[in-house]
C-alpha atoms as a PDB file:
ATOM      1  CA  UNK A   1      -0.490  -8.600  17.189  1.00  0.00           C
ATOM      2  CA  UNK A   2       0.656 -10.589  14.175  1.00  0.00           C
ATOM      3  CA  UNK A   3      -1.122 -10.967  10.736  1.00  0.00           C
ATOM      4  CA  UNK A   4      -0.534 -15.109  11.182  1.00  0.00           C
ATOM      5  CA  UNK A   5      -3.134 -15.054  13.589  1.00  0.00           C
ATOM      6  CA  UNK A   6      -5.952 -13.071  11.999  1.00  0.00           C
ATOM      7  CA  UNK A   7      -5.106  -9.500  13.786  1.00  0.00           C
ATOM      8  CA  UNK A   8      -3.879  -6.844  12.296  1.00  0.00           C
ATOM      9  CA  UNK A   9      -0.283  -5.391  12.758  1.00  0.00           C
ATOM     10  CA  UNK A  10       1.420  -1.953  13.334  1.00  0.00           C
ATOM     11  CA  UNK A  11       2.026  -1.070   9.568  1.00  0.00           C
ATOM     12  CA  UNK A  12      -1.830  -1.999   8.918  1.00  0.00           C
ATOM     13  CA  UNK A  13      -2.400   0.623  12.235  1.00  0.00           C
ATOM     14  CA  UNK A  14      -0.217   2.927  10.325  1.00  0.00           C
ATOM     15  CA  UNK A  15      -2.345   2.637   7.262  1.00  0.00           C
ATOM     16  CA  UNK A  16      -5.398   2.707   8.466  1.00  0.00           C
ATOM     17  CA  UNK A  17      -4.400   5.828  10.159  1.00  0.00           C
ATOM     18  CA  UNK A  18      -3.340   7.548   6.872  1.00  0.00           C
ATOM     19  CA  UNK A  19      -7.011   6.919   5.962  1.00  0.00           C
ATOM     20  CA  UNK A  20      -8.710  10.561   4.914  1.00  0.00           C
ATOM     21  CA  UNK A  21     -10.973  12.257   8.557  1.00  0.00           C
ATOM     22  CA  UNK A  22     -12.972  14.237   5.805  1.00  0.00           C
ATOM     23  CA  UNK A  23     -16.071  12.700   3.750  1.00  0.00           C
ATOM     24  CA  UNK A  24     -15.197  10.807   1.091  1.00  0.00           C
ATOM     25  CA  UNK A  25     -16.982   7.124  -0.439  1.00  0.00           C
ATOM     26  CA  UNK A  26     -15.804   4.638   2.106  1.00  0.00           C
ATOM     27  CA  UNK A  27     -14.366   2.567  -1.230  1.00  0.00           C
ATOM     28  CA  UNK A  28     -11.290   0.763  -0.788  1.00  0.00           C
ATOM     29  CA  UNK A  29      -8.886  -1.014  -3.690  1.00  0.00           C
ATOM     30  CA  UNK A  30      -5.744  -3.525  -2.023  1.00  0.00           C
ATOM     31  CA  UNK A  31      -3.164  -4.037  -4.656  1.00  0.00           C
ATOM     32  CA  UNK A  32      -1.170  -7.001  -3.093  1.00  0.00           C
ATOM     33  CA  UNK A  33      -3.704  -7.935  -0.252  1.00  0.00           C
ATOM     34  CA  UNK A  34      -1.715 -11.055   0.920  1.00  0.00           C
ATOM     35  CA  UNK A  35      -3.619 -12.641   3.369  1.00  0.00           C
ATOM     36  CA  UNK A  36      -6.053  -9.832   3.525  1.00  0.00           C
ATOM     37  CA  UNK A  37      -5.520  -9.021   7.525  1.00  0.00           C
ATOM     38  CA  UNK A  38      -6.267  -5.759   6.919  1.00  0.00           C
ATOM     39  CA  UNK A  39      -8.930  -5.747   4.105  1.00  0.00           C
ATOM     40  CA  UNK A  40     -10.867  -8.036   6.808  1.00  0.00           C
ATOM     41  CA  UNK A  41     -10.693  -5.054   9.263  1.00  0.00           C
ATOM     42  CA  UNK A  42     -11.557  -2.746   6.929  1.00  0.00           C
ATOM     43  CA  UNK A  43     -14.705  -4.371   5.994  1.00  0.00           C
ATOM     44  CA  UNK A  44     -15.448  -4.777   9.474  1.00  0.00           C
ATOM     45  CA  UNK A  45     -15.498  -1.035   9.444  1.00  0.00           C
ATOM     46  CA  UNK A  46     -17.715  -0.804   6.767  1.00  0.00           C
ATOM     47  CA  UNK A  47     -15.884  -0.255   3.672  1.00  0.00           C
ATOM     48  CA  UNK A  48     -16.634  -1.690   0.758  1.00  0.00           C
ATOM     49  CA  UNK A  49     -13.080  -3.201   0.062  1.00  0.00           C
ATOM     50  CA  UNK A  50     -11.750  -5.124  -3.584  1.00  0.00           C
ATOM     51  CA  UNK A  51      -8.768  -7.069  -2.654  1.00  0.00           C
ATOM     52  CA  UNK A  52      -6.842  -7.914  -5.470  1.00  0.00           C
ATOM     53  CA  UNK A  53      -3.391  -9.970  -5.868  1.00  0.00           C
ATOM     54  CA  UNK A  54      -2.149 -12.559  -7.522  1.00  0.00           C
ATOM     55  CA  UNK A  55      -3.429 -15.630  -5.609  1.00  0.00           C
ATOM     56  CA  UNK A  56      -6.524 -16.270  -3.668  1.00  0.00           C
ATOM     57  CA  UNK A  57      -6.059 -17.070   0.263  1.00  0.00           C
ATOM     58  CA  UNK A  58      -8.406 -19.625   1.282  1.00  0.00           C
ATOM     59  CA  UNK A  59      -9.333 -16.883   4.527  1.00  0.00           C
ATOM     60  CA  UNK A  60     -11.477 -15.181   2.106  1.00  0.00           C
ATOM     61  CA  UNK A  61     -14.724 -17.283   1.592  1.00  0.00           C
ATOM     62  CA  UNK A  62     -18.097 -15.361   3.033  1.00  0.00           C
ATOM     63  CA  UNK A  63     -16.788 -12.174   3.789  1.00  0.00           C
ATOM     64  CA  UNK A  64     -19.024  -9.176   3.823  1.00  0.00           C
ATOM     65  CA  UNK A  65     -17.967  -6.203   2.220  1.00  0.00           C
ATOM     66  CA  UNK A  66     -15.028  -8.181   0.438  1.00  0.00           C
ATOM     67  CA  UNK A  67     -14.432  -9.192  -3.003  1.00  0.00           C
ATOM     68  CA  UNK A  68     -11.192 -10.362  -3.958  1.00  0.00           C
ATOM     69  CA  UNK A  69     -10.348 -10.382  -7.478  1.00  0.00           C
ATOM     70  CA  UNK A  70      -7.119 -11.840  -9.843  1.00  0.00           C
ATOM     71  CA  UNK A  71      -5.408  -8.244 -11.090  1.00  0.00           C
ATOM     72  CA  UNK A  72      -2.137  -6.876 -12.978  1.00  0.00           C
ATOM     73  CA  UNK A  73      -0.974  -3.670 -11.096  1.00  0.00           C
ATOM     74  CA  UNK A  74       0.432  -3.025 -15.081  1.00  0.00           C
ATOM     75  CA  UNK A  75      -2.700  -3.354 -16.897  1.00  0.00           C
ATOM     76  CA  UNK A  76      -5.579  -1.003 -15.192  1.00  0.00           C
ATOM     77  CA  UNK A  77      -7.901  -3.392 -17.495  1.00  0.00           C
ATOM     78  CA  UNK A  78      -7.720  -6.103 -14.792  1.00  0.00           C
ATOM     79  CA  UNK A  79      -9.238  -4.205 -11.689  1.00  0.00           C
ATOM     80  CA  UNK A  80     -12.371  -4.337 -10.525  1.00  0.00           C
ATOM     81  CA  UNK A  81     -12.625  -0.776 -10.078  1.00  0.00           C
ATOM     82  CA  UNK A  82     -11.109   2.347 -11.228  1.00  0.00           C
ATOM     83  CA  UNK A  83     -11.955   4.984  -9.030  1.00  0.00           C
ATOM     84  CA  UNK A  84     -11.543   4.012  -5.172  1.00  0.00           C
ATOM     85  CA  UNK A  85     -11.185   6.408  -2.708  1.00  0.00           C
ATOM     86  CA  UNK A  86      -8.283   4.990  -1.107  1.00  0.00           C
ATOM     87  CA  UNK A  87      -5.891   2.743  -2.612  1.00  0.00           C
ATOM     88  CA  UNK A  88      -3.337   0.331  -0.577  1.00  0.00           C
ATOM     89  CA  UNK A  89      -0.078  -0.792  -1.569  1.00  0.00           C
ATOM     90  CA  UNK A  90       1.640  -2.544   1.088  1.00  0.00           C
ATOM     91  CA  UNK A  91       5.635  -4.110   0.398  1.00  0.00           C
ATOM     92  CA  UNK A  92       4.700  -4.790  -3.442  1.00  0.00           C
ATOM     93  CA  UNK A  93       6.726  -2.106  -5.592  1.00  0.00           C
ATOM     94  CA  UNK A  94      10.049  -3.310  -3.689  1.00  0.00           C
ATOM     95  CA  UNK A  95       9.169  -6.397  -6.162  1.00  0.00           C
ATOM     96  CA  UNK A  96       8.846  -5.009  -9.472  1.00  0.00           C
ATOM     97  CA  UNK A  97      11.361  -3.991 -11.906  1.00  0.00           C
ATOM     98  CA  UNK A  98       9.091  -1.157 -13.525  1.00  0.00           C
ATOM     99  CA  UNK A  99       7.601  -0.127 -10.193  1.00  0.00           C
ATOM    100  CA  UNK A 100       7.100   3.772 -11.664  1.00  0.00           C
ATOM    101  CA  UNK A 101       4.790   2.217 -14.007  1.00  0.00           C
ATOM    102  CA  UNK A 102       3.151   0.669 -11.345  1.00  0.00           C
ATOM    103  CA  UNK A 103       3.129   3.547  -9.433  1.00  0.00           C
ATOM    104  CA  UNK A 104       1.138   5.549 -12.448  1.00  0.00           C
ATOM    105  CA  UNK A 105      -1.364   3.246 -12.626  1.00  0.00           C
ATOM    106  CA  UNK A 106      -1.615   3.311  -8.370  1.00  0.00           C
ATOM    107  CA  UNK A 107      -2.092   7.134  -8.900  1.00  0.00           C
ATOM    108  CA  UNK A 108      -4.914   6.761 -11.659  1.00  0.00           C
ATOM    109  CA  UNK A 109      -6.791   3.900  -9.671  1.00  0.00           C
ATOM    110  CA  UNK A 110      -7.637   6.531  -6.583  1.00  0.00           C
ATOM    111  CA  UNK A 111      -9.651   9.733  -6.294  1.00  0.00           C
ATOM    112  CA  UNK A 112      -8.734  10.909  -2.771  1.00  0.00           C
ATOM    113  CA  UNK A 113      -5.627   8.418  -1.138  1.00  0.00           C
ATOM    114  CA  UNK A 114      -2.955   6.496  -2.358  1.00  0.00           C
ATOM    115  CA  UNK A 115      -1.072   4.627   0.973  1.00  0.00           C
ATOM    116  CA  UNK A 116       2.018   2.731  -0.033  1.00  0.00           C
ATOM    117  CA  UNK A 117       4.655   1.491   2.377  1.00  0.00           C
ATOM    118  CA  UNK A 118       8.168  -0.183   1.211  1.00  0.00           C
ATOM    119  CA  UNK A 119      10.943  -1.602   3.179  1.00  0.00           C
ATOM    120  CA  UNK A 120      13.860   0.763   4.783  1.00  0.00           C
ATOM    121  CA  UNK A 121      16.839  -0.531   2.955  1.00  0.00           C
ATOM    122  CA  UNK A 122      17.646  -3.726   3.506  1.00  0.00           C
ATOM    123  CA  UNK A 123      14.826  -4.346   6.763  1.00  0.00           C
ATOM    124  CA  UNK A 124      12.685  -7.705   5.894  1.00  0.00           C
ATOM    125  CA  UNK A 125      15.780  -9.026   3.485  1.00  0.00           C
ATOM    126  CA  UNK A 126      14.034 -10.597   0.569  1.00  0.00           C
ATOM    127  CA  UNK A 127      15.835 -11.930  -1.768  1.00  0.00           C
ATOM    128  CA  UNK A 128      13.214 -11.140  -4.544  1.00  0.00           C
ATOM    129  CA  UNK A 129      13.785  -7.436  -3.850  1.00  0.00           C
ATOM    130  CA  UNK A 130      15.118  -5.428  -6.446  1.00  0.00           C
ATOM    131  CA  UNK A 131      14.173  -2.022  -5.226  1.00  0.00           C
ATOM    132  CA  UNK A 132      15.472  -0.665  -2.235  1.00  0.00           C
ATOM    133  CA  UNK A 133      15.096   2.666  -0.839  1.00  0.00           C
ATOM    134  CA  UNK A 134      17.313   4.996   1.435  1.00  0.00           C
ATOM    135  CA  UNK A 135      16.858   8.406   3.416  1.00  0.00           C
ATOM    136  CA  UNK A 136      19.267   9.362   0.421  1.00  0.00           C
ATOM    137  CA  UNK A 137      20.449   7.837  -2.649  1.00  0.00           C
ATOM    138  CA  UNK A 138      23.674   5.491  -2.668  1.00  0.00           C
ATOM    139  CA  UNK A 139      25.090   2.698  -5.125  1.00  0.00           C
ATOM    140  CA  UNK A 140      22.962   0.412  -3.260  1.00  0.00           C
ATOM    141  CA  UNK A 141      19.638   2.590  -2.321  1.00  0.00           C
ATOM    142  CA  UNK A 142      17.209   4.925  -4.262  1.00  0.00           C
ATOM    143  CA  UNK A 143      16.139   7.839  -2.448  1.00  0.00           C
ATOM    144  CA  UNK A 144      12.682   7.697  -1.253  1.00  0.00           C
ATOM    145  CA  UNK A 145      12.336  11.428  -1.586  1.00  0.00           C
ATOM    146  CA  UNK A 146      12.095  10.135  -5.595  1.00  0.00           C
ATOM    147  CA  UNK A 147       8.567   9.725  -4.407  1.00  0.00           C
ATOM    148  CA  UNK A 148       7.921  13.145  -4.166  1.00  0.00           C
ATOM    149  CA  UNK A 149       8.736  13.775  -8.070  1.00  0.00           C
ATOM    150  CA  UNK A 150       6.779  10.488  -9.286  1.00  0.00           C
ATOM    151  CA  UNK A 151       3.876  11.744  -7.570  1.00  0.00           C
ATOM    152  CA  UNK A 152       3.471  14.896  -8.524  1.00  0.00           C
ATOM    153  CA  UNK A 153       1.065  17.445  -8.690  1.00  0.00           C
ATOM    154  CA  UNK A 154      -0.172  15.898  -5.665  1.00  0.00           C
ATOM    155  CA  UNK A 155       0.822  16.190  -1.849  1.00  0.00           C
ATOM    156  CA  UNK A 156       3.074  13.920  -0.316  1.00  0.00           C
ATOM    157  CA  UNK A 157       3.966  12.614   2.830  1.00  0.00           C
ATOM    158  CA  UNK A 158       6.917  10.406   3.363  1.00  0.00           C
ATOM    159  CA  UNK A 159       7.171   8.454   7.095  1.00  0.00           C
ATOM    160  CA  UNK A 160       9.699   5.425   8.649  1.00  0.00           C
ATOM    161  CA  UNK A 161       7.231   3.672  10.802  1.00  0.00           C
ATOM    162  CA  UNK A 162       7.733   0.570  12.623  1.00  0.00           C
ATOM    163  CA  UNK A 163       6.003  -3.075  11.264  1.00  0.00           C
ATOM    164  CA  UNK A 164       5.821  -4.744  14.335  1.00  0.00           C
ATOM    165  CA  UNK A 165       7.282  -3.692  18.433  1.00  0.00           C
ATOM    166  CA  UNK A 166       9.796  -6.844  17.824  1.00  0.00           C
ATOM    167  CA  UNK A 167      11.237  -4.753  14.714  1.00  0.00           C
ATOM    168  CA  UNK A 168      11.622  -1.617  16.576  1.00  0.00           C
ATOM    169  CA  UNK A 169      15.632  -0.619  16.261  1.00  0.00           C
ATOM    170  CA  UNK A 170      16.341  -2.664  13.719  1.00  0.00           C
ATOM    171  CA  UNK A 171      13.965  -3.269  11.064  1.00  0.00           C
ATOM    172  CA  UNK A 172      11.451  -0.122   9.022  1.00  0.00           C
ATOM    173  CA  UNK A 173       9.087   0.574   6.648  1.00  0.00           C
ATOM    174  CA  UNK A 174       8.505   3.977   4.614  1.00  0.00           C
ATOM    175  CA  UNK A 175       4.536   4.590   4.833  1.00  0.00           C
ATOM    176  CA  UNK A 176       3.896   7.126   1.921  1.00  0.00           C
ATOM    177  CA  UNK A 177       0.491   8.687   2.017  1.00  0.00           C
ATOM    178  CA  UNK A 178      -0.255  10.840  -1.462  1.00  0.00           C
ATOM    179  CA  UNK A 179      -2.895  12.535  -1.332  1.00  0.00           C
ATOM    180  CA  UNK A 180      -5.005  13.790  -4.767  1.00  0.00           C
ATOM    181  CA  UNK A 181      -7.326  16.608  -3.048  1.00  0.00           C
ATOM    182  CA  UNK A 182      -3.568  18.463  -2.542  1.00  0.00           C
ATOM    183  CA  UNK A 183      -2.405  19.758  -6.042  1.00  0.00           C
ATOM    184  CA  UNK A 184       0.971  21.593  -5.736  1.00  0.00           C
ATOM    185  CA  UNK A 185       1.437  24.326  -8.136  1.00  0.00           C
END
C-alpha cells in the first residue's frame, strides 16, 4: 500500500494503532497532513478530523468528517481547535529549527494523545532536514530518548517502526506516542 494511490501505509497503520482503546471524543487534529491519506481513513472511521498544513491538496474537496485548515504549528492562534483528543505529527519536526517549541504547542493542542513519528537518522534523506535523531546522541544525531524529558510529566513511549515493507532493513521511523492521562511523578 502506498499513500500515491489513495491507501494508507505502514507508519499511518502504526499510528492509527497508537490511537487510545479507552473512551475518549473521537476528535482528531493533523499537524502536517500532506496529502491527507490518513485523515481520509480516519474520517472514514468516524472521527471528526481538522487537517491542517501549509498547503491545500486538491484530494480534499467533499469530504465528510474533514476540514482542512491553513495553520502555524508556532502560533496555537491559527488552529482550528485546541483541545483534540489525539493529535498527529507525522515527519514535520525533522523540518523545523525550533521543533521543542513546536513540540509545546503539540503537547497543549491534545487532551488524551499526542502521536509523532520522525525519521531514524539519516532514513528518507531530505535535504531540508535539520533534525536528526539517533538511538543515542552523536556529533551528527540527537538522542530520541530527549523526548522523554520534553514531554514530561506525561508517559512516553518511544518505537522504530517500519514506513513501508520495501524500507524494511534499511530505512525507519521513531513513532512516539505521549500520552496525557499518564502523569509521572
Amino acid at each position: 500500500m502506498s499513500t500515491r494511490d489513495g491507501q494508507i501505509d505502514m507508519k499511518d497503520i502504526a499510528i492509527i494503532d497508537a490511537f487510545p482503546t479507552y473512551d475518549y471524543e473521537k476528535v482528531v487534529l493533523e499537524v502536517g497532513c500532506g496529502n491527507g491519506c490518513i485523515d481520509f481513513k480516519l474520517a472514514s472511521m468516524g472521527f471528526l478530523v481538522y487537517a491542517t498544513d501549509i498547503e491545500k491538496h486538491d484530494t480534499w474537496e467533499g469530504r465528510k468528517n474533514l476540514v482542512f485548515y491553513r495553520s502555524d504549528v508556532f502560533n496555537l492562534t491559527s488552529f482550528p481547535v485546541k483541545n483534540a483528543s489525539v493529535v498527529i505529527c507525522s515527519e514535520v519536526l525533522e523540518h523545523l529549527k525550533n521543533y521543542k517549541i513546536a513540540l509545546s504547542n503539540l503537547l497543549h493542542l491534545t487532551t488524551v494523545r499526542l502521536i509523532i513519528t520522525v525519521p531514524y537518522k539519516y532514513s528518507f534523506s531530505d535535504p531540508s532536514h535539520c533534525n536528526h535523531w539517533s538511538d543515542k546522541a552523536t556529533t551528527e544525531f540527537r538522542d530520541i530518548k530527549e523526548f522523554v524529558e520534553l514531554c514530561k510529566p506525561y508517559g512516553i513511549a518511544i518505537s522504530k517502526i517500519i514506513t513501508k515493507p520495501k524500507d524494511a532493513g534499511k530505512q525507519y521511523a521513531y513513532l512516539i506516542v505521549v500520552d496525557k492521562r499518564q502523569k509521572l511523578e
